[in-house]
N, C-alpha and C. Protein backbone atom coordinates (compact mmCIF):
# COMPACT_ATOMS: atom_id res chain seq x y z
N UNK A 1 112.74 81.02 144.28
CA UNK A 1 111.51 80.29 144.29
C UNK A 1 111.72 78.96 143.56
N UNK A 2 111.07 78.10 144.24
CA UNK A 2 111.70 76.58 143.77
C UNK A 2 110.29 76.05 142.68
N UNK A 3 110.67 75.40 142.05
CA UNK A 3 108.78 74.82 141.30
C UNK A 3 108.75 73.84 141.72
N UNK A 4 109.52 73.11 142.40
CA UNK A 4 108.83 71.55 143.29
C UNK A 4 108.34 72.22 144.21
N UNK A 5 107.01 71.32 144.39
CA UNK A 5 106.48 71.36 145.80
C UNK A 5 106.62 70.88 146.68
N UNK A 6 106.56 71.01 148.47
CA UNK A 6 107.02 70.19 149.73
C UNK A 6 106.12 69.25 149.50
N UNK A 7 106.08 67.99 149.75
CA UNK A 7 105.45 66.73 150.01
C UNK A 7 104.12 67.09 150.75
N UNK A 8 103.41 66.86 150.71
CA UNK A 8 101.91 66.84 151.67
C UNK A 8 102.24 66.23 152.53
N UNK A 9 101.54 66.22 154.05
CA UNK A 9 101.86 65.54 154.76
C UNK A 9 101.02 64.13 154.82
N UNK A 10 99.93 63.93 153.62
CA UNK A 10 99.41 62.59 153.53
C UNK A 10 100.68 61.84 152.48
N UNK A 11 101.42 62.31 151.48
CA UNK A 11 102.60 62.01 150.75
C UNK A 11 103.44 61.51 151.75
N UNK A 12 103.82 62.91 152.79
CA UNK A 12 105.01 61.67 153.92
C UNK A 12 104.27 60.72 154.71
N UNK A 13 102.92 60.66 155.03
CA UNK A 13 102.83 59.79 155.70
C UNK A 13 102.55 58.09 154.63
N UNK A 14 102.56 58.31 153.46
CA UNK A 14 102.61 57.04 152.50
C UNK A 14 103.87 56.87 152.63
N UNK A 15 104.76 57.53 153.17
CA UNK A 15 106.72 57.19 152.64
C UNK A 15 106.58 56.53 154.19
N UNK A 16 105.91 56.43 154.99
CA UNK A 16 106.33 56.20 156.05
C UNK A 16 106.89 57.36 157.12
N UNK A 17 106.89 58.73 157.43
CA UNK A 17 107.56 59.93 157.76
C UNK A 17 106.55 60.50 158.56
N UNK A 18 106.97 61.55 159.25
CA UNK A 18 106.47 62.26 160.01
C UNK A 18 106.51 63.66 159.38
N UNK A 19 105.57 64.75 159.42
CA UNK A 19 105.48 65.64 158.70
C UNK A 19 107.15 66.55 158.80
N UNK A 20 107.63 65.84 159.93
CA UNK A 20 109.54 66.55 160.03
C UNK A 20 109.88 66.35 159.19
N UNK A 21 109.82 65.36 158.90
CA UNK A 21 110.69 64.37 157.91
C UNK A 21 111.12 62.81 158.42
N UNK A 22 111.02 63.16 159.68
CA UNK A 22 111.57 61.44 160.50
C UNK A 22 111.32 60.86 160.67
N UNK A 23 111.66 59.12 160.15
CA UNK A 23 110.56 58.04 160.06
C UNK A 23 109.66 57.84 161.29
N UNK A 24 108.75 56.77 160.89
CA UNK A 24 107.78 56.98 161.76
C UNK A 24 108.03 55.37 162.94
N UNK A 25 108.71 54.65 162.02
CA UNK A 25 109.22 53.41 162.71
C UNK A 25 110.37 53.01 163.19
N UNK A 26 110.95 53.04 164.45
CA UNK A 26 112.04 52.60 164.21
C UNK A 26 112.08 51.31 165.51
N UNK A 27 113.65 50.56 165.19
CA UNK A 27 114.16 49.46 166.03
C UNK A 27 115.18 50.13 166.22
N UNK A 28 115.49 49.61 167.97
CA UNK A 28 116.99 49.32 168.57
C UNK A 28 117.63 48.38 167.95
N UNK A 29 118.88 49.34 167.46
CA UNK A 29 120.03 48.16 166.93
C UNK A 29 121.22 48.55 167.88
N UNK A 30 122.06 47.57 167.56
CA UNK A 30 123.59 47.68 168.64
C UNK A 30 124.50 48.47 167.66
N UNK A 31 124.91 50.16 168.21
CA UNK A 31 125.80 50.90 167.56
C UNK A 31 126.81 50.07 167.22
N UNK A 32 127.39 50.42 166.61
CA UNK A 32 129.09 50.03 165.66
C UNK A 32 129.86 51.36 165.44
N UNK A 33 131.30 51.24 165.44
CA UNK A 33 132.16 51.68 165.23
C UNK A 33 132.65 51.75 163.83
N UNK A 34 133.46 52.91 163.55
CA UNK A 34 133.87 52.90 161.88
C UNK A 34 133.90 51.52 161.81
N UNK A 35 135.15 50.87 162.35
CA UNK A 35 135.59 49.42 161.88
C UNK A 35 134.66 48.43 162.10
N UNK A 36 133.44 48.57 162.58
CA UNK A 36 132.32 47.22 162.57
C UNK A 36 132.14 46.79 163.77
N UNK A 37 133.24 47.21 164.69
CA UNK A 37 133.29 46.55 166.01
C UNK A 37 132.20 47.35 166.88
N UNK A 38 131.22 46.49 167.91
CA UNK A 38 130.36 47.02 168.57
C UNK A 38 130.89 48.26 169.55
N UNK A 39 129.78 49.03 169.62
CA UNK A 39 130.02 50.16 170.90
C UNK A 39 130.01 49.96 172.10
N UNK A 40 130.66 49.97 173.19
CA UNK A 40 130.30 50.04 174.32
C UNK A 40 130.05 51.27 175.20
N UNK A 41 128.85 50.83 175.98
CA UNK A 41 128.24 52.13 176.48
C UNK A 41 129.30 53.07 177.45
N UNK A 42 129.25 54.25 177.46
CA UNK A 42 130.11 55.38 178.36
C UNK A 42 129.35 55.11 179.70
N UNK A 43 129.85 55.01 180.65
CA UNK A 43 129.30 54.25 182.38
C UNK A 43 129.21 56.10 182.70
N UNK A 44 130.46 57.20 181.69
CA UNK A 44 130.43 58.43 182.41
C UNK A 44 128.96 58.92 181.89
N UNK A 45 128.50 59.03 181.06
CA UNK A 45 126.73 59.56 180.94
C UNK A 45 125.41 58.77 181.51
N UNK A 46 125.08 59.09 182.65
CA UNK A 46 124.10 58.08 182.96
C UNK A 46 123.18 57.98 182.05
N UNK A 47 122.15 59.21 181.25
CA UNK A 47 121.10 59.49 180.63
C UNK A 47 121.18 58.45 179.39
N UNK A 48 122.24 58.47 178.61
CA UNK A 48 122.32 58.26 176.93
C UNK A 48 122.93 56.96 177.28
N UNK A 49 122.93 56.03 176.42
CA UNK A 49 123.25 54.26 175.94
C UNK A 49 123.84 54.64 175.04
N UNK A 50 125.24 54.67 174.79
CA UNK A 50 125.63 54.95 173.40
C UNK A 50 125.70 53.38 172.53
N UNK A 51 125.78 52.66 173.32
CA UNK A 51 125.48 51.30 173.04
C UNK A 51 124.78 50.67 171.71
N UNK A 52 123.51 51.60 172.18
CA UNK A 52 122.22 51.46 171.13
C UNK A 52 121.85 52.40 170.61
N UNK A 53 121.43 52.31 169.33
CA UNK A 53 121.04 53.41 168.01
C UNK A 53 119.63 53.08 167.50
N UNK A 54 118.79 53.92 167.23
CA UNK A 54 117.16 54.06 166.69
C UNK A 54 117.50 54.11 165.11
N UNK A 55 117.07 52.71 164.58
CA UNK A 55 117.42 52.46 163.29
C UNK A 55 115.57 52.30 162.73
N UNK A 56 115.71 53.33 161.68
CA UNK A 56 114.57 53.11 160.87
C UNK A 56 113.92 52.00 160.33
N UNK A 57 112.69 51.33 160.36
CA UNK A 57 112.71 50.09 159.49
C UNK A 57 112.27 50.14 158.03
N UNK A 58 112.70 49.49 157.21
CA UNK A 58 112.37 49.43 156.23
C UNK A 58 111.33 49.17 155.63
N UNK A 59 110.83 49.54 154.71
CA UNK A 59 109.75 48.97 154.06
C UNK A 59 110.20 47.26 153.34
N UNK A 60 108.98 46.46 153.53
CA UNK A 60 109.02 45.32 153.03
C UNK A 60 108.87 45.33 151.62
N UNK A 61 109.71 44.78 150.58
CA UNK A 61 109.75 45.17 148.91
C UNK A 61 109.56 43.58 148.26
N UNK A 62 108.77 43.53 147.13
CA UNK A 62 108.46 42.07 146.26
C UNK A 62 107.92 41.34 146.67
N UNK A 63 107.91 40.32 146.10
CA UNK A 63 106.56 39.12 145.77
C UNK A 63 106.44 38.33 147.10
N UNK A 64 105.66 37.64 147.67
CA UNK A 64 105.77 37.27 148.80
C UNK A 64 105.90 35.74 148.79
N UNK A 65 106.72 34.53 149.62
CA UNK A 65 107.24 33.69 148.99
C UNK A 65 106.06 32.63 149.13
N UNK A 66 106.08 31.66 148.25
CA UNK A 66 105.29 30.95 147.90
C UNK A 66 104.68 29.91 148.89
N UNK A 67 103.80 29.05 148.90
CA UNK A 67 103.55 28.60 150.26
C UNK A 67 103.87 26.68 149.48
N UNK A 68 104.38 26.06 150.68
CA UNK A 68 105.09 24.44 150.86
C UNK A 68 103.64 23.80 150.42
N UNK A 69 103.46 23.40 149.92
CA UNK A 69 102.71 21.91 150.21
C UNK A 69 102.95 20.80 150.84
């Protein structure tokens, strides 16, 4: 028996989450390889793009920048 409790699901939905756990936002980014170099898609799977990956977005963090005169 653990004494933390699971997150509420109004708690994950302030983190940004889905009561799974999996964010709730994401962007297409272009996969990469260990070495950095882009993926190119397999022509043998029609269904899947290995190409492209569902990257979470981040939350926006600090002060917001000042405005020009």
């Amino acid at each position: 028996m653990s004494r933390f409790k699971a997150p509420s699901a109004e708690e994950l939905a302030r983190r940004g989450l889905y009561p799974d756990g999996s964010p709730i936002k994401t962007v297409p980014v272009r996969a990469r390889n260990d070495d950095g170099t882009l993926k190119a898609d397999d022509p043998s799977t029609h269904d899947v793009n290995e190409a492209w990956e569902e990257k979470p977005v981040k939350k926006k963090r600090g002060r917001p920048s000042k405005k020009k005169d």
